[in-house]
Protein backbone atom coordinates (compact mmCIF):
# COMPACT_ATOMS: atom_id res chain seq x y z
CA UNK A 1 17.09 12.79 0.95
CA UNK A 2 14.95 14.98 3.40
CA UNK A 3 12.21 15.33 0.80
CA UNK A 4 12.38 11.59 -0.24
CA UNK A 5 11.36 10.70 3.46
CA UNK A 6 9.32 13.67 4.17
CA UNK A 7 7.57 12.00 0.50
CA UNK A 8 7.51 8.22 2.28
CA UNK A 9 6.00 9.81 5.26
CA UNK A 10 3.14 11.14 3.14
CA UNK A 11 2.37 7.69 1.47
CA UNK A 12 2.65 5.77 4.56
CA UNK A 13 -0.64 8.64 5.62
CA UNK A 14 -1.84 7.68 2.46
CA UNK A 15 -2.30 3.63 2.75
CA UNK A 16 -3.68 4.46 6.32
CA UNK A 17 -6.40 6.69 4.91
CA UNK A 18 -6.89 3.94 2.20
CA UNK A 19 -5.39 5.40 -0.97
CA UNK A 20 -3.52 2.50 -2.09
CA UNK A 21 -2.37 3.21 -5.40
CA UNK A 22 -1.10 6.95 -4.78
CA UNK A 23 0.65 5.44 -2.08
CA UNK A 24 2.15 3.17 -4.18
CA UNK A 25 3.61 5.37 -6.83
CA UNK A 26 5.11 7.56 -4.19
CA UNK A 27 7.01 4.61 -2.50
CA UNK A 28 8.31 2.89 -5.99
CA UNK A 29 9.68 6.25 -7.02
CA UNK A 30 10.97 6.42 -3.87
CA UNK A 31 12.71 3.03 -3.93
CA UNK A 32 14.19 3.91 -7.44
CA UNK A 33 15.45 7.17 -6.27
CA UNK A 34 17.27 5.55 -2.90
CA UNK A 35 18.75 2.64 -5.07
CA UNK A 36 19.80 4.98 -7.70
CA UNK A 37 21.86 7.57 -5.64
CA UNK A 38 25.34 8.06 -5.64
CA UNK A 39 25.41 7.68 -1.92
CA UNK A 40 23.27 4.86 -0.59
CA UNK A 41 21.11 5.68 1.87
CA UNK A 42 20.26 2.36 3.70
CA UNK A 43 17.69 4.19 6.26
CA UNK A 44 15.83 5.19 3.53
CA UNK A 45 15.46 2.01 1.29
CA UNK A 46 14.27 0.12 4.76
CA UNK A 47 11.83 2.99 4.88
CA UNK A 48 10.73 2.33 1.01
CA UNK A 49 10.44 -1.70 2.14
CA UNK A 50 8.69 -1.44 5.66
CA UNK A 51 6.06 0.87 3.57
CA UNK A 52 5.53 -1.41 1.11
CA UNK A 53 5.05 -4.46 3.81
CA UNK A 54 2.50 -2.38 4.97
CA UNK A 55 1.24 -1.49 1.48
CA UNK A 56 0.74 -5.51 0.58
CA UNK A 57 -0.94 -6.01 4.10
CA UNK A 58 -3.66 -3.09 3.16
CA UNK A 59 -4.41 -4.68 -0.36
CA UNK A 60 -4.12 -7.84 1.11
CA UNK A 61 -6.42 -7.05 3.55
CA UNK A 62 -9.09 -5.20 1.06
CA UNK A 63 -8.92 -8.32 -1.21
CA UNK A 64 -10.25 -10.71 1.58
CA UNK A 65 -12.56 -8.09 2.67
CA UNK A 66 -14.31 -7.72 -0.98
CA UNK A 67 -14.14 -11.31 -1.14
CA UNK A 68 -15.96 -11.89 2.01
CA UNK A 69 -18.67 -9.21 1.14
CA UNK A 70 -19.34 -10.74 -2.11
CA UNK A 71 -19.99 -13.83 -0.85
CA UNK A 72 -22.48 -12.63 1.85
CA UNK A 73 -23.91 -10.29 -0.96
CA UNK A 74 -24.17 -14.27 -3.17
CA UNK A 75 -25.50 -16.15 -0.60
CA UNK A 76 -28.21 -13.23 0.32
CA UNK A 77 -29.46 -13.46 -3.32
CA UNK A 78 -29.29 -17.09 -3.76
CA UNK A 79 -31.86 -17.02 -0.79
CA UNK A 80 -34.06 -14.74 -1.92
CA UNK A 81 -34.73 -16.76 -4.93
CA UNK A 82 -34.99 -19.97 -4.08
């Protein structure tokens, strides 16, 4: 169970540097692996969730931002034309 956090530890580095989806293979497998073992290791699932809070926040986060951008980006062409 070491690895498995020393693992969680390395995707919660990844959604801060903004590689979302590596992060997010790391922490499902995770997950699986926590829920699956023959002793359950409560520390670690909490890890798995509290990542993937932070996970949903990030993407969350990018969505509005892309969403915002492409609006300005819209409204910056619609001027130039008209």
């Amino acid at each position: 169970m070491t690895v498995a956090r020393c693992k969680l530890y390395l995707a919660l580095s990844l959604v801060q540097t903004g590689h979302l989806a590596s992060a997010r293979c790391i922490v499902e497998q995770q997950y699986l692996l926590a829920c699956s073992a023959p002793v359950l290791d409560t520390r670690l699932i909490s890890m798995c969730l509290g990542i993937w809070a932070k996970l949903k926040y990030d993407y969350h986060k990018r969505r509005k931002e892309n969403e915002r951008r492409d609006k300005i980006t819209t409204s910056k062409f619609c001027q130039h034309y008209l």
